[in-house]
Every structure is written in C-alpha cells, then in structure tokens.
C-alpha atoms as a PDB file:
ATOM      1  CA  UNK A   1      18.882 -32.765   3.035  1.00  0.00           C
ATOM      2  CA  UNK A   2      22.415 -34.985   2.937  1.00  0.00           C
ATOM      3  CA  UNK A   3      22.775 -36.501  -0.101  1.00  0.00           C
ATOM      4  CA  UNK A   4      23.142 -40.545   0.228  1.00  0.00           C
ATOM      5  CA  UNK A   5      26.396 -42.509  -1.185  1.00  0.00           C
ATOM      6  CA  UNK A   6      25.623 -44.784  -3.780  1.00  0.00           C
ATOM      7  CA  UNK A   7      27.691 -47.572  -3.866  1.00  0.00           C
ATOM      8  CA  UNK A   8      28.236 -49.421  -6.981  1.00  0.00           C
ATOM      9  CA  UNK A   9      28.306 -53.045  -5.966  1.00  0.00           C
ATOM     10  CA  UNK A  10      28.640 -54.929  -9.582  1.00  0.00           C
ATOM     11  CA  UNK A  11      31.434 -57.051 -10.735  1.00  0.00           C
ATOM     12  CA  UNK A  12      34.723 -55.575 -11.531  1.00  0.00           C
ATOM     13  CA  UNK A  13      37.070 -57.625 -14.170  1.00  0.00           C
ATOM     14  CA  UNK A  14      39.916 -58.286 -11.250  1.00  0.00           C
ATOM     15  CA  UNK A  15      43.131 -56.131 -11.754  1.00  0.00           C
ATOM     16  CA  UNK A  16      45.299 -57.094  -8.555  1.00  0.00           C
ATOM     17  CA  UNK A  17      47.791 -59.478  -8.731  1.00  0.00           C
ATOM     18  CA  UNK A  18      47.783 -63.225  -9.550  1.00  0.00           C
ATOM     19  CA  UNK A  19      48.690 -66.066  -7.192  1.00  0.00           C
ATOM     20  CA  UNK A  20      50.840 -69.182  -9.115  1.00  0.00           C
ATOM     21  CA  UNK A  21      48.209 -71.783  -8.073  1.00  0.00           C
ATOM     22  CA  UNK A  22      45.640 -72.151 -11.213  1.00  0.00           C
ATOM     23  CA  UNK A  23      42.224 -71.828 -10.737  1.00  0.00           C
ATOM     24  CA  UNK A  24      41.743 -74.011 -13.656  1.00  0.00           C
ATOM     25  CA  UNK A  25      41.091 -77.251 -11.846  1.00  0.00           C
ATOM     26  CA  UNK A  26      38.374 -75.759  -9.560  1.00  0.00           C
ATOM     27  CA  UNK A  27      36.382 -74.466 -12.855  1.00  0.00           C
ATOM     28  CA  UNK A  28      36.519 -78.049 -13.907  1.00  0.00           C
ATOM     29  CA  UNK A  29      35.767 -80.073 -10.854  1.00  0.00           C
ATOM     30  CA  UNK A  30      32.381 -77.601 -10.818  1.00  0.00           C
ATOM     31  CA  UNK A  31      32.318 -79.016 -14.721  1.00  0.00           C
ATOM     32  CA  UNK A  32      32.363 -82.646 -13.384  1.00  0.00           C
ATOM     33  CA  UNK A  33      29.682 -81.783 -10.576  1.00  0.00           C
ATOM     34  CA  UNK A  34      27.394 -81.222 -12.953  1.00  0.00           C
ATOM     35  CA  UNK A  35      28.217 -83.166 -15.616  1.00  0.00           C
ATOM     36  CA  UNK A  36      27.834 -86.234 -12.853  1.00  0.00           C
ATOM     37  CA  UNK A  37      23.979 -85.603 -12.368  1.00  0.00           C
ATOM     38  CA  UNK A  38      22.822 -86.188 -15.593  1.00  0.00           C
ATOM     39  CA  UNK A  39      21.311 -89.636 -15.944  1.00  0.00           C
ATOM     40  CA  UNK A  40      22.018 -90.535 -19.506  1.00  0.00           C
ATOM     41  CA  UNK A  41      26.261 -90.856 -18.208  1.00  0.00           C
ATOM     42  CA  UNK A  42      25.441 -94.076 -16.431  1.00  0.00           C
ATOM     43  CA  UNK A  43      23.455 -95.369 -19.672  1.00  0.00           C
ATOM     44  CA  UNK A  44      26.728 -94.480 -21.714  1.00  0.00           C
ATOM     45  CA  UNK A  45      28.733 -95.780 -19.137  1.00  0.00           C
ATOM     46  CA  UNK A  46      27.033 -99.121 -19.485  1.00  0.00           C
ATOM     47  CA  UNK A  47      27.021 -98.500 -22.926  1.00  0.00           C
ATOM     48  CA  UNK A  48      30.891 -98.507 -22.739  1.00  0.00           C
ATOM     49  CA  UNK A  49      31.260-101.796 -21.320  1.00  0.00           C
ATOM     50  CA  UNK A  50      29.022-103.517 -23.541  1.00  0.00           C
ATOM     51  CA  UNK A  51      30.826-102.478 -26.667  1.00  0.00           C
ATOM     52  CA  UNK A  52      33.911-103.441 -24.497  1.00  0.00           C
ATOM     53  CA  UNK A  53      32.622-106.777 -23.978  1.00  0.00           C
ATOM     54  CA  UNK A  54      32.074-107.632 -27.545  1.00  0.00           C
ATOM     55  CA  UNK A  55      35.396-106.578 -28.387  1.00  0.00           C
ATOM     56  CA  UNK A  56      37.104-108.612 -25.760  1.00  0.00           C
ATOM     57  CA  UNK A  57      35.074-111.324 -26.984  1.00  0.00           C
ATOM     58  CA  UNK A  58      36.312-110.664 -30.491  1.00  0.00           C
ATOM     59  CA  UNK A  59      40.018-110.579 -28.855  1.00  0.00           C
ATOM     60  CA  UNK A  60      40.179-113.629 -26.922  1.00  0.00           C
ATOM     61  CA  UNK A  61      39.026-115.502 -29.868  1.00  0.00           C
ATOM     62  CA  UNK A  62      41.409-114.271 -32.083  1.00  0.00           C
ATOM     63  CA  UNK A  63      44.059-115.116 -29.227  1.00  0.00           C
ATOM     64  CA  UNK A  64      43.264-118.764 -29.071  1.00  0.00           C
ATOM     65  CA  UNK A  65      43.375-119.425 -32.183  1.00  0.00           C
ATOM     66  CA  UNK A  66      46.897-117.780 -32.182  1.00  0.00           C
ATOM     67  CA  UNK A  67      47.835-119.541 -29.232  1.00  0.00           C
ATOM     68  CA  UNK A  68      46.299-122.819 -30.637  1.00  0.00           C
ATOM     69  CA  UNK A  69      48.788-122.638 -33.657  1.00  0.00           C
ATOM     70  CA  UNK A  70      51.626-121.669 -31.727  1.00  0.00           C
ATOM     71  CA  UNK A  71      51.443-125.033 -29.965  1.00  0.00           C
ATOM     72  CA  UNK A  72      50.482-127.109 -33.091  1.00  0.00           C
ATOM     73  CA  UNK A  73      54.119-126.065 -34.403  1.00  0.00           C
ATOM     74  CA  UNK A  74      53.618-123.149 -36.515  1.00  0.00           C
ATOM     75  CA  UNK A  75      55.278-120.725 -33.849  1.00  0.00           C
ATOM     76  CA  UNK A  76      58.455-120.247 -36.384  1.00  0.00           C
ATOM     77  CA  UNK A  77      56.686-119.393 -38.969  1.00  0.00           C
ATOM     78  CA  UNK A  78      54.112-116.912 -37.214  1.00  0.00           C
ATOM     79  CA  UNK A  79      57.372-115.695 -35.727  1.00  0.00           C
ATOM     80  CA  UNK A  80      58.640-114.106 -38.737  1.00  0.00           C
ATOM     81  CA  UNK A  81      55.508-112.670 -39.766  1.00  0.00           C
ATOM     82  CA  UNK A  82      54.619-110.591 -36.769  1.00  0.00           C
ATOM     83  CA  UNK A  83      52.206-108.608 -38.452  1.00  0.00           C
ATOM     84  CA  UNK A  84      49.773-111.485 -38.443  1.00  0.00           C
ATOM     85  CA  UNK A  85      49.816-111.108 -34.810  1.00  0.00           C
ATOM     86  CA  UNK A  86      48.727-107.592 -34.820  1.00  0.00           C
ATOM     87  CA  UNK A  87      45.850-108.520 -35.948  1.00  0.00           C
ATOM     88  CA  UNK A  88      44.468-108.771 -32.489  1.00  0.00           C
ATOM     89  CA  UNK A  89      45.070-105.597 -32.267  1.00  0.00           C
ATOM     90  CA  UNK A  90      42.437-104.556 -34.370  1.00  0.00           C
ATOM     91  CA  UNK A  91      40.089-105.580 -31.623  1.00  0.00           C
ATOM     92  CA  UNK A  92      41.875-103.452 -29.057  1.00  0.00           C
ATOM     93  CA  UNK A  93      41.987-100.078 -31.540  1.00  0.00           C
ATOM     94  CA  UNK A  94      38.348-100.805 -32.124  1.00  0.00           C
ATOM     95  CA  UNK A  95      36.947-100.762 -29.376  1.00  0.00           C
ATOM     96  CA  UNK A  96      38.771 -97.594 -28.027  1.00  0.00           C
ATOM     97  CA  UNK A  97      38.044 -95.601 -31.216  1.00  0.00           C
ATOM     98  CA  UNK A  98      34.544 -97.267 -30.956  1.00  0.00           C
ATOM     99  CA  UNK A  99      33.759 -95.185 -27.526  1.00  0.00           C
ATOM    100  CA  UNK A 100      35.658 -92.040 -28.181  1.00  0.00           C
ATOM    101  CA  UNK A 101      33.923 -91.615 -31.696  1.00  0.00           C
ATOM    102  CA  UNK A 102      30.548 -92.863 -30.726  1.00  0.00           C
ATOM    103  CA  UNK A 103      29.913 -92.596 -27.061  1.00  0.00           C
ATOM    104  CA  UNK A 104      32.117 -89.534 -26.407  1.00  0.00           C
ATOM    105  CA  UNK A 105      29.782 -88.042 -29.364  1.00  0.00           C
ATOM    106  CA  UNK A 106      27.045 -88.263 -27.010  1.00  0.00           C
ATOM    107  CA  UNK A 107      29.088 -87.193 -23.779  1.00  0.00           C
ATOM    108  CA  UNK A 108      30.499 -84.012 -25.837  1.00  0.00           C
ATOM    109  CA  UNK A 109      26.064 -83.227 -26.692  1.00  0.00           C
ATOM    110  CA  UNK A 110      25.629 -83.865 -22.985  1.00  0.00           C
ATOM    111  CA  UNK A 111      28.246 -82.118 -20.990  1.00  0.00           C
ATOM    112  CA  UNK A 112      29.968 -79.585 -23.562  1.00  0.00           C
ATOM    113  CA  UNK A 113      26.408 -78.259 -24.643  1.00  0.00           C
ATOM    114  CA  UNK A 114      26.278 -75.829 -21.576  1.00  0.00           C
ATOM    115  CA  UNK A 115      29.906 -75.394 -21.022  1.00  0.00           C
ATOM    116  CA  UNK A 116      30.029 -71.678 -22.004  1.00  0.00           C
ATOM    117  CA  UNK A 117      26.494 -70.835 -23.446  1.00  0.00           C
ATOM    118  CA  UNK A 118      25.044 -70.677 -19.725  1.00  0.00           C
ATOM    119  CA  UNK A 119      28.049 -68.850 -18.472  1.00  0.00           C
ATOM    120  CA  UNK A 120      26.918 -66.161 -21.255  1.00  0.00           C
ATOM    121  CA  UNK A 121      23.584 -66.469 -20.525  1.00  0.00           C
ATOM    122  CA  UNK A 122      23.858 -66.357 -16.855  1.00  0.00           C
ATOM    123  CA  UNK A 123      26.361 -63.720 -16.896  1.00  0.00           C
ATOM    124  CA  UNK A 124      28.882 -65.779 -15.158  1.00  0.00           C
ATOM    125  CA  UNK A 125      31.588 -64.192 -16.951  1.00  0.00           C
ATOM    126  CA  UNK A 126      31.801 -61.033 -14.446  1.00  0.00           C
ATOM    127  CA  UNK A 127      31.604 -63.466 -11.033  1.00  0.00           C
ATOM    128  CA  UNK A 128      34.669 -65.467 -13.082  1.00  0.00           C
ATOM    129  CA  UNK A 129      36.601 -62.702 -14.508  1.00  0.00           C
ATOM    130  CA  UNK A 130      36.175 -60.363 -10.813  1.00  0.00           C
ATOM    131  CA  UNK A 131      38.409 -62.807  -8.905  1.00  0.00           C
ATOM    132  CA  UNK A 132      41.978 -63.793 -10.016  1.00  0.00           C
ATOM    133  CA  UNK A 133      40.886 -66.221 -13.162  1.00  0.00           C
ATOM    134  CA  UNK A 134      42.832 -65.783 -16.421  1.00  0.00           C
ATOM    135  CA  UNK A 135      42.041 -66.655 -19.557  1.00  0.00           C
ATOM    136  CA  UNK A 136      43.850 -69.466 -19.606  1.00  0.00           C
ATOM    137  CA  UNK A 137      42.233 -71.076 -16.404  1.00  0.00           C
ATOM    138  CA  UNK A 138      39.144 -70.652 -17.808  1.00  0.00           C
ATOM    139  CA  UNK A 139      39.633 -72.296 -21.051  1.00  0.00           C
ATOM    140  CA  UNK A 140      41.508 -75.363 -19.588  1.00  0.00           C
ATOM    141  CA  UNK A 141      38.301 -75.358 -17.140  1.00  0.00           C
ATOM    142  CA  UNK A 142      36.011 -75.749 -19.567  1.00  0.00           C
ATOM    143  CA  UNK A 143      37.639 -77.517 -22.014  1.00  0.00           C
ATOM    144  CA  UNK A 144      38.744 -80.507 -19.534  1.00  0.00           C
ATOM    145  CA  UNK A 145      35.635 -81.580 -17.727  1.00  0.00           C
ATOM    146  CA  UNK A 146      34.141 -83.212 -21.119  1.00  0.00           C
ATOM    147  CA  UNK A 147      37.829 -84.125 -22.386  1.00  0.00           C
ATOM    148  CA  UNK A 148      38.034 -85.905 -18.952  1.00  0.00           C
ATOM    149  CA  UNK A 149      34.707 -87.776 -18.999  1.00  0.00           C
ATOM    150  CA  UNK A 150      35.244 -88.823 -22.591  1.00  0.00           C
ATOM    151  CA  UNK A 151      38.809 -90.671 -21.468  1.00  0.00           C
ATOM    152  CA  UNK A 152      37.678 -91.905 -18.278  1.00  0.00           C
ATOM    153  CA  UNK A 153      35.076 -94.265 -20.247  1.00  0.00           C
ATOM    154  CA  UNK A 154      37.385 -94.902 -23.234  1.00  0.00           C
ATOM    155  CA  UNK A 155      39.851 -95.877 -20.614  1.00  0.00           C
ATOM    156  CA  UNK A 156      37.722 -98.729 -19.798  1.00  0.00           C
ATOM    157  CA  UNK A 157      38.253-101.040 -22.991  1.00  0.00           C
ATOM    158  CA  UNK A 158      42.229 -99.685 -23.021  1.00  0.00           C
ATOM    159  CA  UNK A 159      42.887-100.828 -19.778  1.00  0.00           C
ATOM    160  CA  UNK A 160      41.098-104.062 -19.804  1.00  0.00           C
ATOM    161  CA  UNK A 161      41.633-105.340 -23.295  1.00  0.00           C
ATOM    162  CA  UNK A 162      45.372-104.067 -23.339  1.00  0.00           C
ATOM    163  CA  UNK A 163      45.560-106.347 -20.103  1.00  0.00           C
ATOM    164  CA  UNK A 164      43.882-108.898 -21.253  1.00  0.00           C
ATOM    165  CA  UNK A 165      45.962-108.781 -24.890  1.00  0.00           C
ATOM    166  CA  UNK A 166      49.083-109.204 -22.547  1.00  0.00           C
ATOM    167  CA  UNK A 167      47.761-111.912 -20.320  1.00  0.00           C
ATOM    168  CA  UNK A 168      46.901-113.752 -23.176  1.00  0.00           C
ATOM    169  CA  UNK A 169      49.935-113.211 -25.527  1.00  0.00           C
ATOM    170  CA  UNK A 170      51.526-116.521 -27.195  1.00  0.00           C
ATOM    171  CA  UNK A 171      54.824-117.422 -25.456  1.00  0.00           C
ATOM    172  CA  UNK A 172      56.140-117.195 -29.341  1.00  0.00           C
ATOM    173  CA  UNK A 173      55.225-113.102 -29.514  1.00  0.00           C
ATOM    174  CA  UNK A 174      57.806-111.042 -27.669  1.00  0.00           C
ATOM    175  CA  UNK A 175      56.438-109.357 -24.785  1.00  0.00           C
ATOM    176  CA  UNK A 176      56.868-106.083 -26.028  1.00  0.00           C
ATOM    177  CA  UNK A 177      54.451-106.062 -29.037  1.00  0.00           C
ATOM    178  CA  UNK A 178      50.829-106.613 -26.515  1.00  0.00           C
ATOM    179  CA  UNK A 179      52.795-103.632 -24.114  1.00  0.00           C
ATOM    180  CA  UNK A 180      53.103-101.564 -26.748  1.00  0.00           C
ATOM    181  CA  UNK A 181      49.848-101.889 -27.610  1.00  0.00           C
ATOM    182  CA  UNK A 182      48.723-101.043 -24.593  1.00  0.00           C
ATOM    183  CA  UNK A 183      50.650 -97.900 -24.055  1.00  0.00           C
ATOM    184  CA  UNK A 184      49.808 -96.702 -27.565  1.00  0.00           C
ATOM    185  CA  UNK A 185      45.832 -97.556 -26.270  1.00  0.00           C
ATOM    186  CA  UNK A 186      46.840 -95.130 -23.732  1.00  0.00           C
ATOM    187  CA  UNK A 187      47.916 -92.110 -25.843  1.00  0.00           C
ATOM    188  CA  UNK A 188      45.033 -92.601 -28.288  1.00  0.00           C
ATOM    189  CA  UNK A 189      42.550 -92.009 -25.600  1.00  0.00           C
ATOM    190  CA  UNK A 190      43.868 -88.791 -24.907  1.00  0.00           C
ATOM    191  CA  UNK A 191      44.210 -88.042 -28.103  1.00  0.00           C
ATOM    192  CA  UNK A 192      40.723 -88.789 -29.456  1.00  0.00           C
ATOM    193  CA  UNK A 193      39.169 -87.431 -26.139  1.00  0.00           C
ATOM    194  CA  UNK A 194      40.921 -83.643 -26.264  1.00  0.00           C
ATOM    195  CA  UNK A 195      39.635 -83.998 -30.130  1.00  0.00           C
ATOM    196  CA  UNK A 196      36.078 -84.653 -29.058  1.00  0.00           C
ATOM    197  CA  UNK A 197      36.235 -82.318 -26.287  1.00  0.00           C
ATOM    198  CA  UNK A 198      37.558 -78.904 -27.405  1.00  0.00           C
ATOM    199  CA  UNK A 199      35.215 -78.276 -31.108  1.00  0.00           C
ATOM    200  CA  UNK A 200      32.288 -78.665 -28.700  1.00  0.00           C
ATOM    201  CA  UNK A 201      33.040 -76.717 -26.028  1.00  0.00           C
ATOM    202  CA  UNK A 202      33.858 -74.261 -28.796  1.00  0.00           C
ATOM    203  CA  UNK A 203      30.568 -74.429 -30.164  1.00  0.00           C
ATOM    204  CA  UNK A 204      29.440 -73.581 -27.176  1.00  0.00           C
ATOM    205  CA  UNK A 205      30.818 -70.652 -27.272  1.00  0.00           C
ATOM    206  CA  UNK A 206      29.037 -69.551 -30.209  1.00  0.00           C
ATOM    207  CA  UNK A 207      25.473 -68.834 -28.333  1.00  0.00           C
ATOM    208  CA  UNK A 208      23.919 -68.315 -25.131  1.00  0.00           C
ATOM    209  CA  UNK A 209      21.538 -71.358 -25.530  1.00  0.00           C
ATOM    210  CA  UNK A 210      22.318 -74.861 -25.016  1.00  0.00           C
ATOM    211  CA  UNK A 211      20.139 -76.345 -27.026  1.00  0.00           C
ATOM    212  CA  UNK A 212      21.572 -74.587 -29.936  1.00  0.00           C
ATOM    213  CA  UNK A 213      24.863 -75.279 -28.888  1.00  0.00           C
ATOM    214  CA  UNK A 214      24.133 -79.514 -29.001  1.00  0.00           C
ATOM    215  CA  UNK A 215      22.369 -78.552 -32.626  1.00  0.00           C
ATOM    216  CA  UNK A 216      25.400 -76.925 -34.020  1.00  0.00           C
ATOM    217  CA  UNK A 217      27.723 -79.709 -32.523  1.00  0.00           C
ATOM    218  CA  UNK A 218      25.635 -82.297 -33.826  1.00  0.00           C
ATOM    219  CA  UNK A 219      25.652 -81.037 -37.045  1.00  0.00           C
ATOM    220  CA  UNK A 220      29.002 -79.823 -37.433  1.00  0.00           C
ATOM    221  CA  UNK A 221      30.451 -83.799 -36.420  1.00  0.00           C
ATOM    222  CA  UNK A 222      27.954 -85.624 -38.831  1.00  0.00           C
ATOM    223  CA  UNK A 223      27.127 -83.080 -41.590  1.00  0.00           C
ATOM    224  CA  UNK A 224      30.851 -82.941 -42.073  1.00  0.00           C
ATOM    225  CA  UNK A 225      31.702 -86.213 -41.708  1.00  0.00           C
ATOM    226  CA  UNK A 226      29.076 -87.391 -44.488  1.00  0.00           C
ATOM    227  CA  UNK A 227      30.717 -84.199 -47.062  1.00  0.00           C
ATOM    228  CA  UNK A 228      33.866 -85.660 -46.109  1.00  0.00           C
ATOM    229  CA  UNK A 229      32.980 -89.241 -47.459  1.00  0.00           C
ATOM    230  CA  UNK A 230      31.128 -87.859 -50.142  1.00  0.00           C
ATOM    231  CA  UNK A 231      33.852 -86.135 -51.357  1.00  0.00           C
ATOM    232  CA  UNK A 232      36.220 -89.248 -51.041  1.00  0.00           C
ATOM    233  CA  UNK A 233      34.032 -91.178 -52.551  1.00  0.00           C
ATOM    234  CA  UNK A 234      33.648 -89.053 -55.806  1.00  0.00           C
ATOM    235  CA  UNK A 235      37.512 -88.290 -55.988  1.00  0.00           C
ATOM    236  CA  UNK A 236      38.685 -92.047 -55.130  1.00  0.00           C
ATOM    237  CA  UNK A 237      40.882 -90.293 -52.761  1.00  0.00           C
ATOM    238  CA  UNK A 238      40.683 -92.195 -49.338  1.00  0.00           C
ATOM    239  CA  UNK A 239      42.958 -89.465 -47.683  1.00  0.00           C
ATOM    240  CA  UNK A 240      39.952 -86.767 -47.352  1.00  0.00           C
ATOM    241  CA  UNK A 241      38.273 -89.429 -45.038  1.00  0.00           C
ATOM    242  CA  UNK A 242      40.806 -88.634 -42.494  1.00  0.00           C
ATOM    243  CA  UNK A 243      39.783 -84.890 -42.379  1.00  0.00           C
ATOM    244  CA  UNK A 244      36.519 -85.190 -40.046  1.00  0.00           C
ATOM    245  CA  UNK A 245      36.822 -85.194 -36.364  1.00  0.00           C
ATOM    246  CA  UNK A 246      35.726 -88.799 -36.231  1.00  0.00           C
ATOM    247  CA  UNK A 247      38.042 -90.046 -39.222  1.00  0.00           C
ATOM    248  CA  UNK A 248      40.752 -88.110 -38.259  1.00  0.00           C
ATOM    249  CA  UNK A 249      40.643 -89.997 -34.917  1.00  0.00           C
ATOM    250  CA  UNK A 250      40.618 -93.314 -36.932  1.00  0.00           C
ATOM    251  CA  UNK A 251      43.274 -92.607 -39.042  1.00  0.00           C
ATOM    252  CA  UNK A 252      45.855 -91.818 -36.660  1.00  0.00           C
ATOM    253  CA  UNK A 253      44.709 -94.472 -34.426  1.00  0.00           C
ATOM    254  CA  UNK A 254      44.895 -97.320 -36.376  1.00  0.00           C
ATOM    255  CA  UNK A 255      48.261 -95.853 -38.010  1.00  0.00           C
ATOM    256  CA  UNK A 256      49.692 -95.247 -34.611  1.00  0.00           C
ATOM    257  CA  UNK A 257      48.656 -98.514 -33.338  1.00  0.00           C
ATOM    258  CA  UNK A 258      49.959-100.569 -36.193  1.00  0.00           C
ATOM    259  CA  UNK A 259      46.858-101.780 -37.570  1.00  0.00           C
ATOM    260  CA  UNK A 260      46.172-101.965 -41.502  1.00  0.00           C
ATOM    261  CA  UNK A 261      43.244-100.340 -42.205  1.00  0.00           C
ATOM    262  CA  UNK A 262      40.971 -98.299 -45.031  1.00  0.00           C
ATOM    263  CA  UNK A 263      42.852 -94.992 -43.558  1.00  0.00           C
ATOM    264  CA  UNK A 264      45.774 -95.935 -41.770  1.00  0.00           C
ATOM    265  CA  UNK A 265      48.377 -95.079 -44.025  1.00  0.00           C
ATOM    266  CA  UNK A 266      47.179 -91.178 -43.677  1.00  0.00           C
ATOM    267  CA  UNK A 267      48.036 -90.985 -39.796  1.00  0.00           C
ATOM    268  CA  UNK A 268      49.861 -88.168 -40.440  1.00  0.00           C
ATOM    269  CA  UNK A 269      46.933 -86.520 -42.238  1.00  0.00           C
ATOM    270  CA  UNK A 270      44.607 -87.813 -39.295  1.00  0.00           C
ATOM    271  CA  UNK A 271      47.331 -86.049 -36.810  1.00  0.00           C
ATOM    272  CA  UNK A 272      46.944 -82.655 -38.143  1.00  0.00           C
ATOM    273  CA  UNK A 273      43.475 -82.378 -38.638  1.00  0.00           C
ATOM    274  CA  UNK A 274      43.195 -83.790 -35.268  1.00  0.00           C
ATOM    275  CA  UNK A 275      45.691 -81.144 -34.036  1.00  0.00           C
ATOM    276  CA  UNK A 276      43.519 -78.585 -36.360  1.00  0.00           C
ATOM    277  CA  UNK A 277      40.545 -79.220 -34.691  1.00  0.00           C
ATOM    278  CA  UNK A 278      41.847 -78.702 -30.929  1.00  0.00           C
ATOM    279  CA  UNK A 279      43.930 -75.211 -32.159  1.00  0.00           C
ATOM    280  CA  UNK A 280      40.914 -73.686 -33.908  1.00  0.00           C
ATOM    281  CA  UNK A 281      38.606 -74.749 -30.795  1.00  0.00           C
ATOM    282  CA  UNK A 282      40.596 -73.627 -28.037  1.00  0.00           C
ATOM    283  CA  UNK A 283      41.098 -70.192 -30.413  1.00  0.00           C
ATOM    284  CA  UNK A 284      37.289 -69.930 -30.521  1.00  0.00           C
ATOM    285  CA  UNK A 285      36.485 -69.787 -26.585  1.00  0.00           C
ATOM    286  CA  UNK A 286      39.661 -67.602 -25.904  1.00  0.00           C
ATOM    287  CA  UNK A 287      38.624 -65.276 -28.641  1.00  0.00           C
ATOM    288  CA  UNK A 288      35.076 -65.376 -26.694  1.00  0.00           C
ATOM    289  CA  UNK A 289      36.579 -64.559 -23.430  1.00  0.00           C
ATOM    290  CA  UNK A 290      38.417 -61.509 -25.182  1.00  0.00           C
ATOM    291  CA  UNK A 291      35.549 -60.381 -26.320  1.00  0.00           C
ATOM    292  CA  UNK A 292      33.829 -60.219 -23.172  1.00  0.00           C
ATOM    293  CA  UNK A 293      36.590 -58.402 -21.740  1.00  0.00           C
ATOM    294  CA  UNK A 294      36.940 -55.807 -24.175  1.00  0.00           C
ATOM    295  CA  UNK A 295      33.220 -55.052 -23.595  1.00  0.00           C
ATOM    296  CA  UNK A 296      33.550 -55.523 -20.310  1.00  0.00           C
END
C-alpha cells in the first residue's frame, strides 16, 4: 500500500521579498467598506452638520455686529485691538473641536471597535501576514480608516465656517487673520482625528471581542477624563485638564488657533499628551502584531 502525500495547506508568515508599493491603503479602503455600512454614520453625519449649523449661526452673528461697528466708525480703534476680532474665532475652534471630541467619540466606538479584535478572532492575522504585508502596512491600515472618517466629518464645519469667516471678514481686518484661521482649522482636524483614532484602535488590540473593545474605549476616554478634572479641580491646577484625550485636543486647539480659553495657555501641554496618546497607541497594535509573529 503507497503511502499518500500530505500536503500542509495553512498559512505561512510570507518570507519572499517585498515590492515598494504599500499595501497599507488597501487594508484601509477594506476599513472604510465596512465602516460605510453601518447606519448610525449617516445619523452622526447629520449630527455633524447640525452642530455646524449652530455654530455658523453663532459666527455670522458675531460678524455683523463686527462689521456693523466697523462702518459706524470704530474701525481704528478695533484695528489696534485685533484680538477682539478673534473672537469669532471661538465659533470656528468650537465647532471643530465640538465634532472631533464628541462625534468622532462615537465614530472611534463604531468603526475602531472591530479594527483588530475580529482580525484576532477570525484569525486574519495568518491570511495578512502570508502575503507581502509588513507591520507597518498593517498598522497604518488600521489605524487610518477611523482617523479618516473622524476628519472627513470634522472637515465639514472647517471648511464651511473657515469660508464663511473669510467671506464675511470686515474690510478693517487684514485678510490674513480669517485665512489663518482657516488653515490652522485645517491642521487641528488632523490633529484631533489621529488622537481619536489611534488609542482606540489600540484598544482594540487588547481582545478578540468587540464589544469589549467599545467598553474599554469608552471607559478609558470618559473615566479618565472625569479623574483628570477631578484632580484639577482639587489641586486648582487647570494644566492637568489638558492631559485627557479630549482636553488635550482642546488645549492645543484653542492655543493653536489663538483663542483665549480655560486651557489655552497649556497648548504645549495639550501637544504632548496628544502626541503621547498616538506613540503609546500605535506601540500597542505593533507590539500585538509582534506578538503574533513570534507565536506564529
């Protein structure tokens, strides 16, 4: 009797060699696939431009009544105290900060939640890791499809309001305070959104159940966000309110937009706790991917 071959037909972890083109972008197009047919997006999405409305509301108010003084004759005098001006600003750093903090909370639960934890629980780590994926791929393809949704909607009151705070600028403000504004808009969004994004695609990590994963997230943004007041409220010191994920955002955005506010002054405290947050998650799903392959 001939013995039969037996043929191992598993996944291998892929040892040939690596093109240049990243396969990072594929990863998170299939991210954005399925991210697109949950239901609750277009709720947050109208969501989004309902807090955007207000806000522009808010904005064009405050412009009239600047523009309304400028042509009563007080244009000098408004002219030398620009800061005044930048008050309308507020409106515009508000309502950005407003959806990355509040609605991108609930697009991080939604989309982030199964980033990795069905990948472990499916086993989709050995159909990944047999083709020519590295680590880095990967991470950037999981980490960008909620960063991405997150700053698509929070685009939405930057672009509009920072085009509307230009189209409606006094002729006595210089041009380039409302473009600034804008542009800074801009840069807080993906700022804010990569902040959002990476601690809960990191929590992700942690388990092999989604559910858990939107628990832990959950809890980690407001649980430490309360201790963090708590603690700045017993100390008097406002700085530790710009060590959570969502006063860290608010800190450096208001700072980096120019706008005087409870926190602003610690920007720089904001920055690196902001810059903290992204390090230590992108640490925890690469040192989840190492682990695999070590096993593997």
């Amino acid at each position: 009797m001939m013995d039969a071959e037996i043929r191992d037909l598993r996944y291998h972890p892929y040892d040939g060699p690596r093109s240049l083109s990243s396969r990072a972008w594929t990863i998170t197009l299939a991210g954005l696939n399925q991210a697109r047919k949950s239901k609750w997006l277009k709720w947050l999405a109208g969501l989004t431009l309902g807090i955007t409305s207000i806000y522009g509301v808010m904005l064009y108010m405050a412009m009239r009544a600047q523009d309304v003084k400028t042509k009563a004759g007080l244009g000098a005098m408004h002219f030398k105290h620009l800061d005044k001006l930048l008050q309308a600003d507020r409106y515009v750093a508000s309502a950005v900060i407003v959806t990355i903090t509040t609605i991108g909370f609930f697009i991080a639960l939604i989309v982030a939640g199964p980033a990795v934890s069905d990948d472990l629980r499916g086993g989709s780590f050995h159909f990944y890791f047999s083709r020519p994926v590295t680590k880095t791929d990967y991470i950037l393809g999981k980490i960008l499809p909620t960063t991405l949704v997150i700053a698509i909607l929070a685009l939405v009151p930057a672009i509009l309001l920072g085009s509307m705070r230009i189209a409606m600028s006094p002729t006595i403000e210089p041009l380039r305070v409302p473009l600034m504004t804008a542009a800074r808009a801009l840069i807080v969004v993906a700022a804010g959104s990569l902040v959002m994004g990476v601690p809960a695609v990191a929590l992700s990590a942690l388990t092999e159940r989604r559910g858990i994963a939107r628990i832990l997230w959950a809890l980690f943004f407001l649980v430490v966000g309360a201790v963090v007041g708590i603690v700045a409220h017993a100390t008097g010191n406002k700085q530790y309110m710009a060590m959570s994920i969502d006063g860290s955002i608010k800190a450096f955005s208001f700072g980096f937009m120019k706008v005087k506010q409870m926190t602003s002054s610690y920007w720089f405290t904001g920055l690196t706790a902001m810059a903290a947050y992204v390090a230590a998650g992108v640490g925890i799903v690469a040192w989840r991917v190492t682990r695999w392959q070590t096993k593997a």
